[in-house]
PDB file of N, CA and C in Angstrom:
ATOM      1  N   UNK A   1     -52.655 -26.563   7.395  1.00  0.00           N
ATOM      2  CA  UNK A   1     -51.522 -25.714   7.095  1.00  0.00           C
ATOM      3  C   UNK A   1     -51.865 -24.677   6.040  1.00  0.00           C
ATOM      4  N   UNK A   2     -50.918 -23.962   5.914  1.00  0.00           N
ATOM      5  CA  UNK A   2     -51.113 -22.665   4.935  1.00  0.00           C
ATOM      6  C   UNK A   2     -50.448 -23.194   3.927  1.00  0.00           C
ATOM      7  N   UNK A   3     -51.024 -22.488   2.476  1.00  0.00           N
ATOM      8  CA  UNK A   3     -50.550 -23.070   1.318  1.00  0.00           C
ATOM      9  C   UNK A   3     -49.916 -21.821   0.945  1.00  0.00           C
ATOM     10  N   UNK A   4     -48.434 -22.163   0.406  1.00  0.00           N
ATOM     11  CA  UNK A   4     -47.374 -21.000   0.559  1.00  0.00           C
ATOM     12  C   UNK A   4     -46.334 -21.540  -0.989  1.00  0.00           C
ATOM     13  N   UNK A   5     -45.863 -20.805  -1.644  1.00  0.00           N
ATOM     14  CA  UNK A   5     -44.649 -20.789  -2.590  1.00  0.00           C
ATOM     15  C   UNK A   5     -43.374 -21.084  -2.033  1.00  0.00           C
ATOM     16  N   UNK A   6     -42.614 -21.963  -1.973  1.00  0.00           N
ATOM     17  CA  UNK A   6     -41.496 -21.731  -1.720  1.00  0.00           C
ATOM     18  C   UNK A   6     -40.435 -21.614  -2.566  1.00  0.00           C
ATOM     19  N   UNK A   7     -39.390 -20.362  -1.971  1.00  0.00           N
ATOM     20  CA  UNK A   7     -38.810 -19.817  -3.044  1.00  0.00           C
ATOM     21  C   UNK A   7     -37.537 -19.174  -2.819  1.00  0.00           C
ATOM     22  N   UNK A   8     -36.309 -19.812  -3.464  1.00  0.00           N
ATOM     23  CA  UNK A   8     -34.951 -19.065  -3.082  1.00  0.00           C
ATOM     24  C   UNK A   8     -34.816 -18.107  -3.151  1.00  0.00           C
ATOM     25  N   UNK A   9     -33.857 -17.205  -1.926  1.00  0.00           N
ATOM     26  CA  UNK A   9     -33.230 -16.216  -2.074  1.00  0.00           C
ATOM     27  C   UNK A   9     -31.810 -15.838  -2.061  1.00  0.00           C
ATOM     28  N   UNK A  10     -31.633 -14.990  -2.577  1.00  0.00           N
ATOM     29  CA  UNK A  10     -30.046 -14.618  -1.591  1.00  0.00           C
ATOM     30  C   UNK A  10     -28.924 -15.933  -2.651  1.00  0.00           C
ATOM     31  N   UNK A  11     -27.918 -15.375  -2.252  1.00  0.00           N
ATOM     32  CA  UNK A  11     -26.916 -16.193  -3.276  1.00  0.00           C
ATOM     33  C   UNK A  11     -26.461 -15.984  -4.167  1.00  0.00           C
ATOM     34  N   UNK A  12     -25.391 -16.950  -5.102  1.00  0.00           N
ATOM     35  CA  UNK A  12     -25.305 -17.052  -6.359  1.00  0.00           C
ATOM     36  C   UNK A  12     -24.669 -18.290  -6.781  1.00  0.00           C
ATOM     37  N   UNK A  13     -25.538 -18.509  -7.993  1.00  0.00           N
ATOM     38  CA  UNK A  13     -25.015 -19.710  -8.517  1.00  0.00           C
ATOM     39  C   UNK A  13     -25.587 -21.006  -7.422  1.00  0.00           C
ATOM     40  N   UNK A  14     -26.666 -20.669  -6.786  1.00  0.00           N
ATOM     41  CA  UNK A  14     -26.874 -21.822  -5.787  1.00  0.00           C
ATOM     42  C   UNK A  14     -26.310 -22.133  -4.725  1.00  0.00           C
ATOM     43  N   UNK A  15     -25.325 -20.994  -4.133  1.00  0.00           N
ATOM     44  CA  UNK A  15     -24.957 -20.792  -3.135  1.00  0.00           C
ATOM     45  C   UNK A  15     -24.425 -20.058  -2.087  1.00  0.00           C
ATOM     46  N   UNK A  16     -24.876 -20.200  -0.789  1.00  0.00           N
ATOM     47  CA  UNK A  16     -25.521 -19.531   0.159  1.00  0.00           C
ATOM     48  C   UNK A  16     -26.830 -19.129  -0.107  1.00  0.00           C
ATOM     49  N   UNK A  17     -27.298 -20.190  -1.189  1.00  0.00           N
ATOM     50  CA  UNK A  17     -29.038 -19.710  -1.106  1.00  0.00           C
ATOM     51  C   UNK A  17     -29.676 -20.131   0.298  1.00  0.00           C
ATOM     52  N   UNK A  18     -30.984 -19.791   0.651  1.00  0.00           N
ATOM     53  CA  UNK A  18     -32.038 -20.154   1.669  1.00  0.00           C
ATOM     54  C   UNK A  18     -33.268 -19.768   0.788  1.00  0.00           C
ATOM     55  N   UNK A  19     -34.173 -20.744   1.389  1.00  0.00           N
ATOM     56  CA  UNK A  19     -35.230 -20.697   1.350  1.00  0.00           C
ATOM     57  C   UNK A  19     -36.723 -20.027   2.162  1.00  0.00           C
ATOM     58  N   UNK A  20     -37.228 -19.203   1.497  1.00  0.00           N
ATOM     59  CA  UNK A  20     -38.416 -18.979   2.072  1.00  0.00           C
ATOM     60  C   UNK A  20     -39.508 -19.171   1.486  1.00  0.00           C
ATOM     61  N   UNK A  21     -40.976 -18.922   2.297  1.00  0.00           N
ATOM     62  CA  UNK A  21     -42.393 -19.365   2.153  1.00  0.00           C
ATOM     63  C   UNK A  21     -42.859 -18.114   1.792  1.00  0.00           C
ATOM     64  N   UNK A  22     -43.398 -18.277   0.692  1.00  0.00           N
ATOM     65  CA  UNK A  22     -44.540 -16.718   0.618  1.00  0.00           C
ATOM     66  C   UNK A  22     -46.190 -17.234  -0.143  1.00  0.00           C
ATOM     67  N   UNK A  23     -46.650 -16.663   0.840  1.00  0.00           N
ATOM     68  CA  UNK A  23     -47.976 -17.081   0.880  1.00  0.00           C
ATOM     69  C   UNK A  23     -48.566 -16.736  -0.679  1.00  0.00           C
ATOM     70  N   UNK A  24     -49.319 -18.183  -1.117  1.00  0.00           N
ATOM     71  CA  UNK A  24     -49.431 -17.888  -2.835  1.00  0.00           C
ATOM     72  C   UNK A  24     -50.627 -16.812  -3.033  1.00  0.00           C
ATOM     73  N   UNK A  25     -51.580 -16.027  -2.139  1.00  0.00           N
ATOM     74  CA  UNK A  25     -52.055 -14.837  -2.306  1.00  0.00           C
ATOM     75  C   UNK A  25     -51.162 -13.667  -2.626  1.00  0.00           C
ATOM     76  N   UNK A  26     -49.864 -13.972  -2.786  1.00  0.00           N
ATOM     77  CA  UNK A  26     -48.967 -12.819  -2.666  1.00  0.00           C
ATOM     78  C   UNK A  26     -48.388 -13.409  -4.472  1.00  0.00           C
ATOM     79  N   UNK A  27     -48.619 -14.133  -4.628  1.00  0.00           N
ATOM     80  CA  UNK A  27     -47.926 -14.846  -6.017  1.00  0.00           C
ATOM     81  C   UNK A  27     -49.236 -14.262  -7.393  1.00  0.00           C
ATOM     82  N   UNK A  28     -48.787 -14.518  -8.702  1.00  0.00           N
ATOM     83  CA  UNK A  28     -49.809 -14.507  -9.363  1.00  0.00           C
ATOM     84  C   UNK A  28     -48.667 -14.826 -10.518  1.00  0.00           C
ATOM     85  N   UNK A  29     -49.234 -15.016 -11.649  1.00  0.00           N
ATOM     86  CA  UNK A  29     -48.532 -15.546 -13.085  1.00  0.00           C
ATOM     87  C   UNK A  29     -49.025 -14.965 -14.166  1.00  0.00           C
ATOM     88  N   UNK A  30     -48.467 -14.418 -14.868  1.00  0.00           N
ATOM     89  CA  UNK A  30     -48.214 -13.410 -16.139  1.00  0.00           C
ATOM     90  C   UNK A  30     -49.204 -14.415 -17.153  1.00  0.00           C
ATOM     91  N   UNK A  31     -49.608 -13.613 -18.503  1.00  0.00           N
ATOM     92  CA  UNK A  31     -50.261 -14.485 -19.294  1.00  0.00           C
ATOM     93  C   UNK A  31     -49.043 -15.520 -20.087  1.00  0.00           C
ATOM     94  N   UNK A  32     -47.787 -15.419 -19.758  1.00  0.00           N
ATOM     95  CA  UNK A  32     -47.056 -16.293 -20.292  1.00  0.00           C
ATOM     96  C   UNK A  32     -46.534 -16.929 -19.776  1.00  0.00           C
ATOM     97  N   UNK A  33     -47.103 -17.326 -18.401  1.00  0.00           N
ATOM     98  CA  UNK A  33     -46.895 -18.186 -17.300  1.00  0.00           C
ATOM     99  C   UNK A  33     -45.648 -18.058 -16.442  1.00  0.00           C
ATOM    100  N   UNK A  34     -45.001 -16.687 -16.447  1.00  0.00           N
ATOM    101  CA  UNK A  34     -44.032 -16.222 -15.422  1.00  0.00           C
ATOM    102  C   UNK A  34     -44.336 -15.968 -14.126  1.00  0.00           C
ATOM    103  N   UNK A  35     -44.081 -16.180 -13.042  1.00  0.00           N
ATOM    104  CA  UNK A  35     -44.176 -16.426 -11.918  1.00  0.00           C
ATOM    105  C   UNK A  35     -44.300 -14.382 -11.328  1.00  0.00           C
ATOM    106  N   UNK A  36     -44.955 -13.860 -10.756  1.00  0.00           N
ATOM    107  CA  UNK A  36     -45.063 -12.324 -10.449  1.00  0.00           C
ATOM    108  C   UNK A  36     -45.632 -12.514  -9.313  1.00  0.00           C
ATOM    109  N   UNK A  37     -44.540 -11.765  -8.403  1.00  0.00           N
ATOM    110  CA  UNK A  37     -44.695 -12.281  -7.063  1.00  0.00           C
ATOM    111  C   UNK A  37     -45.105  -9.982  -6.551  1.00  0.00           C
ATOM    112  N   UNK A  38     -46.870 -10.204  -6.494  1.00  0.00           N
ATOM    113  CA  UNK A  38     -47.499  -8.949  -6.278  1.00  0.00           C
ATOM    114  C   UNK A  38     -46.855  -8.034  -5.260  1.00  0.00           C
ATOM    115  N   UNK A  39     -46.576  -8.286  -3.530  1.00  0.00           N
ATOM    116  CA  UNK A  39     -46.519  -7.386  -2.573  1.00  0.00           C
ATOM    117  C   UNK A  39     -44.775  -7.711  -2.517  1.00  0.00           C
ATOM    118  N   UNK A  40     -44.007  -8.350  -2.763  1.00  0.00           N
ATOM    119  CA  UNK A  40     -42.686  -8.665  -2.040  1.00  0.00           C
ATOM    120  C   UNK A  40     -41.811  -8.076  -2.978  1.00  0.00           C
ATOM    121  N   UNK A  41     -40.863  -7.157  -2.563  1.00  0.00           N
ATOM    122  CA  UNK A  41     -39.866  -7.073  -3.104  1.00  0.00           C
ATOM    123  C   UNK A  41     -38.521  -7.718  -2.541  1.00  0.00           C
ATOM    124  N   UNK A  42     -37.184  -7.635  -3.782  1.00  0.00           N
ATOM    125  CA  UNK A  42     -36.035  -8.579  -2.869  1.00  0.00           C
ATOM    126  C   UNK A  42     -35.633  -8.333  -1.274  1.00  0.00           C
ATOM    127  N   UNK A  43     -36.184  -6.882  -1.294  1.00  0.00           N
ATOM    128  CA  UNK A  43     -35.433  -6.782  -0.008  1.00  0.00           C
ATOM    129  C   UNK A  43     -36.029  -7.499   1.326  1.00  0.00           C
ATOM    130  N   UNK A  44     -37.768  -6.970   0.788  1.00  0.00           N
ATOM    131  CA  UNK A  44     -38.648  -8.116   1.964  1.00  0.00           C
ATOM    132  C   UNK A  44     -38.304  -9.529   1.523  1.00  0.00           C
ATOM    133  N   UNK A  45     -38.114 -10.073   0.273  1.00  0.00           N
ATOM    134  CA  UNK A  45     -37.776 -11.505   0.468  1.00  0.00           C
ATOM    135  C   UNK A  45     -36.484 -11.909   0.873  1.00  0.00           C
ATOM    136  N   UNK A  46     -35.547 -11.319   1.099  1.00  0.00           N
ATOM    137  CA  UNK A  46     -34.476 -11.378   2.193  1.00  0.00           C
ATOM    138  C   UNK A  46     -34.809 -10.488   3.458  1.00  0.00           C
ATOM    139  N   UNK A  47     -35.406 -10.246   4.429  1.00  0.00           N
ATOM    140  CA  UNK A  47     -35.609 -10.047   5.121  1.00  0.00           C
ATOM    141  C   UNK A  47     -36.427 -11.245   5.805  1.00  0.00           C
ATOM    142  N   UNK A  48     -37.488 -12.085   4.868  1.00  0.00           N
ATOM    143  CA  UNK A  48     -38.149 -13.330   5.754  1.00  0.00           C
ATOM    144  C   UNK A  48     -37.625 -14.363   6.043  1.00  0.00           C
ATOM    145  N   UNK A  49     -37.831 -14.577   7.546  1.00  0.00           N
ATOM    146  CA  UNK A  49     -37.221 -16.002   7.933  1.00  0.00           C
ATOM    147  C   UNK A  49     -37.068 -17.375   6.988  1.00  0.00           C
ATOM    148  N   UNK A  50     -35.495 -18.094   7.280  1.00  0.00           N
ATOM    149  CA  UNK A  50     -35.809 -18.976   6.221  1.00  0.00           C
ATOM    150  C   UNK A  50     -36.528 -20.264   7.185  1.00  0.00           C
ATOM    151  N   UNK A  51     -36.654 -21.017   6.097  1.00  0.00           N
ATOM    152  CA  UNK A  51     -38.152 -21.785   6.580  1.00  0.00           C
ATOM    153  C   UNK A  51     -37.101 -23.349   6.595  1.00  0.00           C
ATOM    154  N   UNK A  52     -38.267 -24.741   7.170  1.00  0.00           N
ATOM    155  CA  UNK A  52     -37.206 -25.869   7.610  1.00  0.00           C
ATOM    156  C   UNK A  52     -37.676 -26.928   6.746  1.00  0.00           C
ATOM    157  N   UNK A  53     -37.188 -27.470   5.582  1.00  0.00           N
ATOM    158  CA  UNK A  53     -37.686 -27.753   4.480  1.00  0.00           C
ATOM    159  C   UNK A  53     -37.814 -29.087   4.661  1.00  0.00           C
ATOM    160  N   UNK A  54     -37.904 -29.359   6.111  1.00  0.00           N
ATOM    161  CA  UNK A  54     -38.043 -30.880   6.563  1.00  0.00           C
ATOM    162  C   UNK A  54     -39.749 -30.694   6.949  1.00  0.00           C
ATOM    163  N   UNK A  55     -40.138 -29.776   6.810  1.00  0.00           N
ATOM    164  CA  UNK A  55     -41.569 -29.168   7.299  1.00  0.00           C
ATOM    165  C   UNK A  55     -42.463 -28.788   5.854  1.00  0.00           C
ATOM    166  N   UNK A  56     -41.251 -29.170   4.826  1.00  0.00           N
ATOM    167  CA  UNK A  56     -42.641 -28.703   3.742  1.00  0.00           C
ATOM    168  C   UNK A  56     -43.103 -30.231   3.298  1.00  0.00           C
ATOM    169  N   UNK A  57     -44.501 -29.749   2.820  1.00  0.00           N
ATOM    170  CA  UNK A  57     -45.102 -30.997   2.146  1.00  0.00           C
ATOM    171  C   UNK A  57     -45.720 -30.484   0.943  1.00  0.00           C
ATOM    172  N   UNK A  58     -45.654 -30.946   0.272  1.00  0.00           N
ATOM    173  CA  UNK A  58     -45.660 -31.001  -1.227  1.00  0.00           C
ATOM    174  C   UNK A  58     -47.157 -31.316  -1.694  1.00  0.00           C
ATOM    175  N   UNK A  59     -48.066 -30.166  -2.767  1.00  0.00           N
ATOM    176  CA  UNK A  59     -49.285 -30.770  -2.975  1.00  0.00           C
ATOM    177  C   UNK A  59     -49.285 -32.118  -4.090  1.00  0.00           C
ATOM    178  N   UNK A  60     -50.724 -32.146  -3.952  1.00  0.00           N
ATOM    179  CA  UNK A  60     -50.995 -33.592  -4.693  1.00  0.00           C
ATOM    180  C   UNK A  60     -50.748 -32.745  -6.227  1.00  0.00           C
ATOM    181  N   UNK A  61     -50.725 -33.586  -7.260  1.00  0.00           N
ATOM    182  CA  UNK A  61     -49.999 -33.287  -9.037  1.00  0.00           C
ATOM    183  C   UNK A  61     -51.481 -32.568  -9.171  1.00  0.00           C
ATOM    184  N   UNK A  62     -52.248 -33.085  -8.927  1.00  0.00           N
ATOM    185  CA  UNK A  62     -53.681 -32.667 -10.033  1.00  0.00           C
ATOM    186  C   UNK A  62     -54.584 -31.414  -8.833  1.00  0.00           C
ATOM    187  N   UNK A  63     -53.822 -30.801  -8.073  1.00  0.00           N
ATOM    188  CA  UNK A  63     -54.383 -30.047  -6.980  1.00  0.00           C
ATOM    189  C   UNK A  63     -54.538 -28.600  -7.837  1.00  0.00           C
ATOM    190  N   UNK A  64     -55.381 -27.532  -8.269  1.00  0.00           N
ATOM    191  CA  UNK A  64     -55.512 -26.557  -8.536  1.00  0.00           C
ATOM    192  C   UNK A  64     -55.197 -25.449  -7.580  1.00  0.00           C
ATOM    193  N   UNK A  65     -54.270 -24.704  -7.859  1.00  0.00           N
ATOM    194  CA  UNK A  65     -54.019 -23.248  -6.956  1.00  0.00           C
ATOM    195  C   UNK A  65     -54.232 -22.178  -7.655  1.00  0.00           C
ATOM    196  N   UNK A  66     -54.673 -22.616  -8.476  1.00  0.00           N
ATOM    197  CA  UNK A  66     -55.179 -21.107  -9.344  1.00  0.00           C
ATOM    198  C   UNK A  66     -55.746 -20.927 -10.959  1.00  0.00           C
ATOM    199  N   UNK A  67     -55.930 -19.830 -11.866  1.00  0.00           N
ATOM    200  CA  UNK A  67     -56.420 -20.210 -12.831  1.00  0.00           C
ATOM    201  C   UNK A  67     -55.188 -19.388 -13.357  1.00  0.00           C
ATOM    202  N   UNK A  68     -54.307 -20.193 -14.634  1.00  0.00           N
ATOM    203  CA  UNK A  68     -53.698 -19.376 -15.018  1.00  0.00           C
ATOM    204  C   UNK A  68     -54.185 -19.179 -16.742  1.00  0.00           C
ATOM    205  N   UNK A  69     -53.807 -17.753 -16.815  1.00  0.00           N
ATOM    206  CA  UNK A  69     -54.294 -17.065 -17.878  1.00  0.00           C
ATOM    207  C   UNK A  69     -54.263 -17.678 -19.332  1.00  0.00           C
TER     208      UNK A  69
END
């Protein structure tokens, strides 16, 4: 499988949120460990299909996805 962010959109207050996948090449993190999501803006992240969260699987605790600053 592809290793992807998943990440609410749309809503307020937690509802009528959905969820989508954005591929963590598209993610990166600030030197103060804020989440900066490079190519997507809100409108493309409401525009992507939401995803079936009976289909995500969760990495292992000690799995590295990146080096943060």
């Amino acid at each position: 499988g592809k290793l992807a962010g998943v990440i609410g959109v749309g809503g307020f207050l937690g509802m009528n949120e959905y969820t989508v996948a954005v591929p963590l090449s598209d993610m990166d993190f600030t030197r103060n460990g804020q989440l900066k999501l490079n190519t997507r803006t809100e409108a493309a992240l409401r525009s992507m299909p939401e995803i079936d969260e009976d289909m995500i699987k969760p990495l292992q605790d000690d799995r590295l996805i990146g080096n943060s600053v």
